[in-house]
C-alpha atoms as a PDB file:
ATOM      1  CA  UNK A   1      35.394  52.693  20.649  1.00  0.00           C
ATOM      2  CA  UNK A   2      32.497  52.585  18.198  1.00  0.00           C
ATOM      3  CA  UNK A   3      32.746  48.667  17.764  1.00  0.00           C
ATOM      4  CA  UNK A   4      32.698  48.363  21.470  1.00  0.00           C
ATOM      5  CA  UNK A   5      29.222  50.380  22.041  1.00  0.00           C
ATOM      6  CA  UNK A   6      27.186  49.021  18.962  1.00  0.00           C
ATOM      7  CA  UNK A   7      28.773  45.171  19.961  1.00  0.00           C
ATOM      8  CA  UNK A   8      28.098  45.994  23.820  1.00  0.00           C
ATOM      9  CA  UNK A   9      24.313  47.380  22.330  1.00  0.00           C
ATOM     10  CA  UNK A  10      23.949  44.493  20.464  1.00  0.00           C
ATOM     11  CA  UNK A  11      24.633  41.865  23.002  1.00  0.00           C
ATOM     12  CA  UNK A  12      22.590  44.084  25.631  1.00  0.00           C
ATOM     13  CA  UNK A  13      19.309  43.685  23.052  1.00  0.00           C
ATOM     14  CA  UNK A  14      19.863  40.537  22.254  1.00  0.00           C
ATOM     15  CA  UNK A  15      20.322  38.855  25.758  1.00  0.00           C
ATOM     16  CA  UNK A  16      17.274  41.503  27.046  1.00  0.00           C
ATOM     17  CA  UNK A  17      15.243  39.727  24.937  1.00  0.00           C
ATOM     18  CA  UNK A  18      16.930  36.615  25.981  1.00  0.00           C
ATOM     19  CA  UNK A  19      16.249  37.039  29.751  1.00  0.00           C
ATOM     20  CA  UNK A  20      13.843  39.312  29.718  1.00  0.00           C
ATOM     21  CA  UNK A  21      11.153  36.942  28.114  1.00  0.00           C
ATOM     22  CA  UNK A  22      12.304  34.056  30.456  1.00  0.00           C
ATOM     23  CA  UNK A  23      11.355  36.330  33.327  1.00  0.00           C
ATOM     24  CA  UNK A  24       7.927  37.436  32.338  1.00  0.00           C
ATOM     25  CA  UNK A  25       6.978  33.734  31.225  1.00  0.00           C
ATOM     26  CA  UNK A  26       7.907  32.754  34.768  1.00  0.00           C
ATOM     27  CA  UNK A  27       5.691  35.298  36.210  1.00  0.00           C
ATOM     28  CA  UNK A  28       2.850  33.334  34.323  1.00  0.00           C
ATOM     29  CA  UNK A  29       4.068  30.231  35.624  1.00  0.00           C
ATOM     30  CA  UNK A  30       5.691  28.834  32.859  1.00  0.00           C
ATOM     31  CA  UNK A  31       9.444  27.372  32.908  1.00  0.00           C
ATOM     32  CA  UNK A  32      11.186  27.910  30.129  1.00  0.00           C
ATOM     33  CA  UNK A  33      14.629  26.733  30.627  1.00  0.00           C
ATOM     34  CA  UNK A  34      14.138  23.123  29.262  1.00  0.00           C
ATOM     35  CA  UNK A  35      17.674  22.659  28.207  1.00  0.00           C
ATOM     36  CA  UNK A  36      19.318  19.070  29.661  1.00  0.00           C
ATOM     37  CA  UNK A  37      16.538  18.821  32.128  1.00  0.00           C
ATOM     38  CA  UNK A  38      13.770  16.402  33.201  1.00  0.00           C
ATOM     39  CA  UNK A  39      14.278  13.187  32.302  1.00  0.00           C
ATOM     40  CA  UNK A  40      16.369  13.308  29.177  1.00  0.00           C
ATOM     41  CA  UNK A  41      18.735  10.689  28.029  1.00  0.00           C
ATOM     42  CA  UNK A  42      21.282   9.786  25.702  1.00  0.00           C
ATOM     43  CA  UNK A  43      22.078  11.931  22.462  1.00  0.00           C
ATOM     44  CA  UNK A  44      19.511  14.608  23.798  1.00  0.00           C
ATOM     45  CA  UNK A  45      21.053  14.891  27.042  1.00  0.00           C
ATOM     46  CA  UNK A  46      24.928  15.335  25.852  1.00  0.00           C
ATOM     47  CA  UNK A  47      23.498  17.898  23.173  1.00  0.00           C
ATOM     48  CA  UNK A  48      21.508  19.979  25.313  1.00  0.00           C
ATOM     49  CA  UNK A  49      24.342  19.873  27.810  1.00  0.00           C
ATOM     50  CA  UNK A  50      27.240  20.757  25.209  1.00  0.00           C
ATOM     51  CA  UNK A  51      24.870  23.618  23.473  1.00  0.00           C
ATOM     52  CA  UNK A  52      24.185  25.122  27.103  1.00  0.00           C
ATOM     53  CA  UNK A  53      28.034  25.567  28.151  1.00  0.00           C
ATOM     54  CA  UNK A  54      29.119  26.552  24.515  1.00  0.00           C
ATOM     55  CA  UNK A  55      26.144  29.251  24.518  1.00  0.00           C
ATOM     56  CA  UNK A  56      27.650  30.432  28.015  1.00  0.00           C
ATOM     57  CA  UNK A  57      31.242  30.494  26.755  1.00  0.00           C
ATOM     58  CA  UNK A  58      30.399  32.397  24.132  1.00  0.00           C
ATOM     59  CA  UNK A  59      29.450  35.566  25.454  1.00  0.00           C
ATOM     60  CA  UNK A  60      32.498  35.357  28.540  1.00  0.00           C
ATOM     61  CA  UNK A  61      34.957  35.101  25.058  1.00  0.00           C
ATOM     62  CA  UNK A  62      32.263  37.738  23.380  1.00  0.00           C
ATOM     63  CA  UNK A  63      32.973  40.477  25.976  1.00  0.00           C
ATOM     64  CA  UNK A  64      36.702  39.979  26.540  1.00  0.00           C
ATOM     65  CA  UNK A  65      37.096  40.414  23.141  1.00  0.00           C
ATOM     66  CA  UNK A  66      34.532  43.008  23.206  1.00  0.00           C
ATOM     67  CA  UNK A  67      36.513  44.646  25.968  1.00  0.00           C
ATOM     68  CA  UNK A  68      39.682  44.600  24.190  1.00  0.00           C
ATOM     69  CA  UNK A  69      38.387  46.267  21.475  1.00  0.00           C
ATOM     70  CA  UNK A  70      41.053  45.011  18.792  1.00  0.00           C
ATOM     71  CA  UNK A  71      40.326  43.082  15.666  1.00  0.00           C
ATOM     72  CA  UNK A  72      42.246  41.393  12.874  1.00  0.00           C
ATOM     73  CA  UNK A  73      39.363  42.850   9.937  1.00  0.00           C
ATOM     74  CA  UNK A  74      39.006  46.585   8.371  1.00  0.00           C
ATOM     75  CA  UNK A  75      36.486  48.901   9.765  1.00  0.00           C
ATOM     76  CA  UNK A  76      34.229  47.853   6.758  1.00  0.00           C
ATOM     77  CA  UNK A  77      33.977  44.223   7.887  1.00  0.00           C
ATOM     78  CA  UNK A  78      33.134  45.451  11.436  1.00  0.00           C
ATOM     79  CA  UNK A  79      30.506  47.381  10.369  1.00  0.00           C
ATOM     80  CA  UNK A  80      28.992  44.612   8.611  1.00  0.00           C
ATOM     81  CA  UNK A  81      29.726  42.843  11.469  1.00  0.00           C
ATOM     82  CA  UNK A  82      27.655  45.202  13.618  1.00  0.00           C
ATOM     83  CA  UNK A  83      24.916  45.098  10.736  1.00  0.00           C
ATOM     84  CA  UNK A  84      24.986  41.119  11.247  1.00  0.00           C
ATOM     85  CA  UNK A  85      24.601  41.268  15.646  1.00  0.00           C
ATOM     86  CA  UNK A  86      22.152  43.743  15.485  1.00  0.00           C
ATOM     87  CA  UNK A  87      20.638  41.599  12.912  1.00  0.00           C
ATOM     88  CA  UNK A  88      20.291  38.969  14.881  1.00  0.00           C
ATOM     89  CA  UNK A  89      19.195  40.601  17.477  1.00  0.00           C
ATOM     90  CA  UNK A  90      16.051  41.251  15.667  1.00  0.00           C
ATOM     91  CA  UNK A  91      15.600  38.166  14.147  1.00  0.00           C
ATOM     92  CA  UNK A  92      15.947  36.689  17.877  1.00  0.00           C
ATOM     93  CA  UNK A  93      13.343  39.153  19.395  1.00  0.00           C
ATOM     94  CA  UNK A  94      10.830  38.904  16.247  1.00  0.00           C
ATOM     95  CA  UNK A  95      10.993  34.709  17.089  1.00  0.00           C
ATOM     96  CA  UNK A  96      10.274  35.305  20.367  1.00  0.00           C
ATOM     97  CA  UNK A  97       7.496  37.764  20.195  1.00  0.00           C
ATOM     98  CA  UNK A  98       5.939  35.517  17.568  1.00  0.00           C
ATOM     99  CA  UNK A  99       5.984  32.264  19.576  1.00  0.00           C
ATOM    100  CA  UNK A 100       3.983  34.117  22.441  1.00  0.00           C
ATOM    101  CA  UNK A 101       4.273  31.745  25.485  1.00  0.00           C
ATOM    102  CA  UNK A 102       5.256  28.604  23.421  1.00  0.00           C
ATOM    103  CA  UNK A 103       8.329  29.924  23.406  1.00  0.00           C
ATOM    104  CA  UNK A 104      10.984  27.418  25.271  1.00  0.00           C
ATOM    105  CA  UNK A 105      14.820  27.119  25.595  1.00  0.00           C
ATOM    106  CA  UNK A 106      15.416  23.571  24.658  1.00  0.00           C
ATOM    107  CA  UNK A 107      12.968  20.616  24.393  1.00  0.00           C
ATOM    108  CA  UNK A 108      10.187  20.822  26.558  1.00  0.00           C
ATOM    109  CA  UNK A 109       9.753  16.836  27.282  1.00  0.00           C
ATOM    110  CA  UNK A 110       5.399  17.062  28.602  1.00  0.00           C
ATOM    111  CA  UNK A 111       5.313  20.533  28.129  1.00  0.00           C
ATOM    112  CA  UNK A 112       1.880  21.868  26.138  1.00  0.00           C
ATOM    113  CA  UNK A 113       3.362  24.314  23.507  1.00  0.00           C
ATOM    114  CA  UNK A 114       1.498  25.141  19.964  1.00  0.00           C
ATOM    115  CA  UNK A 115       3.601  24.504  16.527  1.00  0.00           C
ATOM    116  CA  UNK A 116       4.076  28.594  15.613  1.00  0.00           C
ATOM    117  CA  UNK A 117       4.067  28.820  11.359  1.00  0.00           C
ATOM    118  CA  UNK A 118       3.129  32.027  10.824  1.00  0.00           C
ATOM    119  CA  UNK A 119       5.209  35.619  11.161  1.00  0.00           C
ATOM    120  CA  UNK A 120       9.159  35.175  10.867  1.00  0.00           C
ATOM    121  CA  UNK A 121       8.092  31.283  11.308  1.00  0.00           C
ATOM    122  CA  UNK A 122       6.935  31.440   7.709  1.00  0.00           C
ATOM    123  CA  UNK A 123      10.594  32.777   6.765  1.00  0.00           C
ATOM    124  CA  UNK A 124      13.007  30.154   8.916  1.00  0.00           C
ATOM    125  CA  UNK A 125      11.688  27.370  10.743  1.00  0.00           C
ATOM    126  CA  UNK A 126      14.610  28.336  13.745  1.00  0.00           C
ATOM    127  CA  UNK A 127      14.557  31.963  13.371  1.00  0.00           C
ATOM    128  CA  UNK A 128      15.813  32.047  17.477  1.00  0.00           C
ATOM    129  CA  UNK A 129      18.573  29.735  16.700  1.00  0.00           C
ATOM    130  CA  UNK A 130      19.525  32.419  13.469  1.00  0.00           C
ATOM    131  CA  UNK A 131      19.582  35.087  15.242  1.00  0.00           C
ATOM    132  CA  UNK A 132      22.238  33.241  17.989  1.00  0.00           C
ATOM    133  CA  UNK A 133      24.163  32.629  14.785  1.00  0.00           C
ATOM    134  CA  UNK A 134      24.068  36.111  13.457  1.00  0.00           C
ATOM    135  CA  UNK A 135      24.832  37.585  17.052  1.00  0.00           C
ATOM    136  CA  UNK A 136      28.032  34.998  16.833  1.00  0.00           C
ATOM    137  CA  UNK A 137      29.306  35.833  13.552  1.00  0.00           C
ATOM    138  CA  UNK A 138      28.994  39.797  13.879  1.00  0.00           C
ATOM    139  CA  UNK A 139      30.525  39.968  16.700  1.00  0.00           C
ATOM    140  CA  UNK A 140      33.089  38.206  15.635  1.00  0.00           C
ATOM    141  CA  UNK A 141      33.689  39.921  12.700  1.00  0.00           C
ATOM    142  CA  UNK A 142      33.669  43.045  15.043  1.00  0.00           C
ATOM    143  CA  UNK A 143      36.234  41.769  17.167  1.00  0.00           C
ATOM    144  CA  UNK A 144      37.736  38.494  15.425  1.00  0.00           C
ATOM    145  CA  UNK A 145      40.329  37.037  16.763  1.00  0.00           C
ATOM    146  CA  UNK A 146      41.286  32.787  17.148  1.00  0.00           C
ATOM    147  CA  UNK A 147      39.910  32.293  20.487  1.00  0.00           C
ATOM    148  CA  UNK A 148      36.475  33.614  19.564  1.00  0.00           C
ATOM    149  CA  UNK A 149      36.768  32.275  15.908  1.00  0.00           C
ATOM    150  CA  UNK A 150      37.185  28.565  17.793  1.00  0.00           C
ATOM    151  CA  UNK A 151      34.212  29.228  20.641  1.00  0.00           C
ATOM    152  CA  UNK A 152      31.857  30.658  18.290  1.00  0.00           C
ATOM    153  CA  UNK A 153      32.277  28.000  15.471  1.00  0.00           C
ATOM    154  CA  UNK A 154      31.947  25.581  18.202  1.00  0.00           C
ATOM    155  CA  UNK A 155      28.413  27.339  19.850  1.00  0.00           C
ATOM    156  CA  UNK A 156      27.346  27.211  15.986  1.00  0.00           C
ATOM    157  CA  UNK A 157      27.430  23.693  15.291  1.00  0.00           C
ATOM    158  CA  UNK A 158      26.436  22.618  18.377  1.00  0.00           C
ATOM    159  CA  UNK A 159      23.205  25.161  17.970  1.00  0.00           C
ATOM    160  CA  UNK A 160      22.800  23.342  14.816  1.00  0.00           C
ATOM    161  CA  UNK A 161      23.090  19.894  16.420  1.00  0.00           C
ATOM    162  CA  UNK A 162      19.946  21.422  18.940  1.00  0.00           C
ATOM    163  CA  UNK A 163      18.021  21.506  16.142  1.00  0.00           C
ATOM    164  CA  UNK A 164      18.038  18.305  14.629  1.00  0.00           C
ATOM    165  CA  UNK A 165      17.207  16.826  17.888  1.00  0.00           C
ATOM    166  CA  UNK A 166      14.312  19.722  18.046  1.00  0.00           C
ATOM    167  CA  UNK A 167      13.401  18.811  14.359  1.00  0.00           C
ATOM    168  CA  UNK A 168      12.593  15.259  15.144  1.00  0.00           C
ATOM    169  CA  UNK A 169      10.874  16.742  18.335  1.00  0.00           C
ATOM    170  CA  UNK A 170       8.829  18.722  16.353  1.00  0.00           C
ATOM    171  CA  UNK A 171       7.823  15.748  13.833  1.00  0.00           C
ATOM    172  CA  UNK A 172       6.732  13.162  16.745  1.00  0.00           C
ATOM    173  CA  UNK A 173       4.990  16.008  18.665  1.00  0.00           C
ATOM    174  CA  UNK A 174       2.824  17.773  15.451  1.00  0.00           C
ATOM    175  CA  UNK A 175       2.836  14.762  12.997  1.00  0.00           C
ATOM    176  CA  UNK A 176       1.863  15.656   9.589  1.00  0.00           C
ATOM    177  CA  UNK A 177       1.321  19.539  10.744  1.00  0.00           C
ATOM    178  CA  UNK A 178       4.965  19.720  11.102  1.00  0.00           C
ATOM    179  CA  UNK A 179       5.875  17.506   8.037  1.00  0.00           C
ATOM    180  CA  UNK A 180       3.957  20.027   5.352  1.00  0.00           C
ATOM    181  CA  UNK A 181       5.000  23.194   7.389  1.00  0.00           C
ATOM    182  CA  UNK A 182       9.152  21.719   6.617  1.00  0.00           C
ATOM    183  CA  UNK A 183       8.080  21.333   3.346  1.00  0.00           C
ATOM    184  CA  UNK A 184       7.219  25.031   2.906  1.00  0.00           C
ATOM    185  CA  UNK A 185       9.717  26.830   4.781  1.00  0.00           C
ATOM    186  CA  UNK A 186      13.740  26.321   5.024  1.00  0.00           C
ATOM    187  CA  UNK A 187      15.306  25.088   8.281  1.00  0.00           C
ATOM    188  CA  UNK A 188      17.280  28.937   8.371  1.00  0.00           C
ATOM    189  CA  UNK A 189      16.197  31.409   5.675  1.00  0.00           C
ATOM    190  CA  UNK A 190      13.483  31.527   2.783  1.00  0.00           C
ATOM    191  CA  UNK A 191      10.140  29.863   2.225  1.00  0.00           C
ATOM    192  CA  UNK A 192      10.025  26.949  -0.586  1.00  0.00           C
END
């Protein structure tokens, strides 16, 4: 029953955050859902799309394993799984609150944002996309079992796929600003 609250706590933090900052940017007028919209073609299009229904898989699988409460690891892997969710929970909400309103949910085709280097930013150049990662593997460590093994592996490399489309974004929309901060600071963890 303990793995159940702190992975129920965890997901309720992390997807707070999640929703909660879409909400108050679109009191200020500013759409941040960006993922497989506008006009986007091609490679963009099918990785946006495939990110955005493995990202909503993820959490059904989540919480029926969640809600089923067994697991395949000792206690002491579950609590490091908890450790990991809540985690990435953090790491989600401190990349959030750091990008202020540039923050954006896939890539914002003639949307004004501002490149964001400093805070977590100066840790991980995706520090949002680590904490989805961290959320993924604790709970699955909390409640691991094939099904959710498969679906998060799956949400993982497909979040990874996001951002080399949002790396090459990032290069044609800051130039050289972007080029020296990738330079400095790792595409998950650690400055250079």
């Amino acid at each position: 029953m303990i793995f159940q609250l702190m992975g129920l706590t965890a997901l309720l933090l992390f997807y707070g955050v999640y929703f909660g900052k879409m909400a108050a940017q679109r009191k200020q007028g500013i759409q941040t859902d960006h993922i497989a919209k506008g006009g986007k073609k091609g490679r963009l299009f099918r990785v946006e799309m495939t990110m955005k229904a493995a990202t909503y898989a993820v959490p059904v699988v989540e919480i029926i394993s969640l809600l089923s409460g067994t697991s395949r690891m000792p206690d002491l892997i579950r609590y490091f799984g908890a450790l990991a969710a809540f985690a990435g929970a953090a790491c989600f909400a401190a990349s959030v609150y750091t990008m202020r309103d540039s923050w954006r949910a896939g890539i914002p085709e003639g949307d004004k944002t501002e490149i964001v280097t400093t805070g977590i930013y100066s840790m991980s150049r995706n520090p949002a996309f680590l904490g989805f990662d961290l959320v993924y593997i604790g709970l699955l460590l909390m409640f691991f079992n094939p099904v959710l093994l498969v679906f998060s592996i799956f949400a993982m490399v497909m979040l990874h796929m996001q951002i080399l489309q949002e790396e090459k974004y990032m290069a044609d929309t800051f130039g050289g600003e972007y080029e020296k901060y990738r330079e400095h600071v790792y595409r998950y963890i650690g400055a250079k």
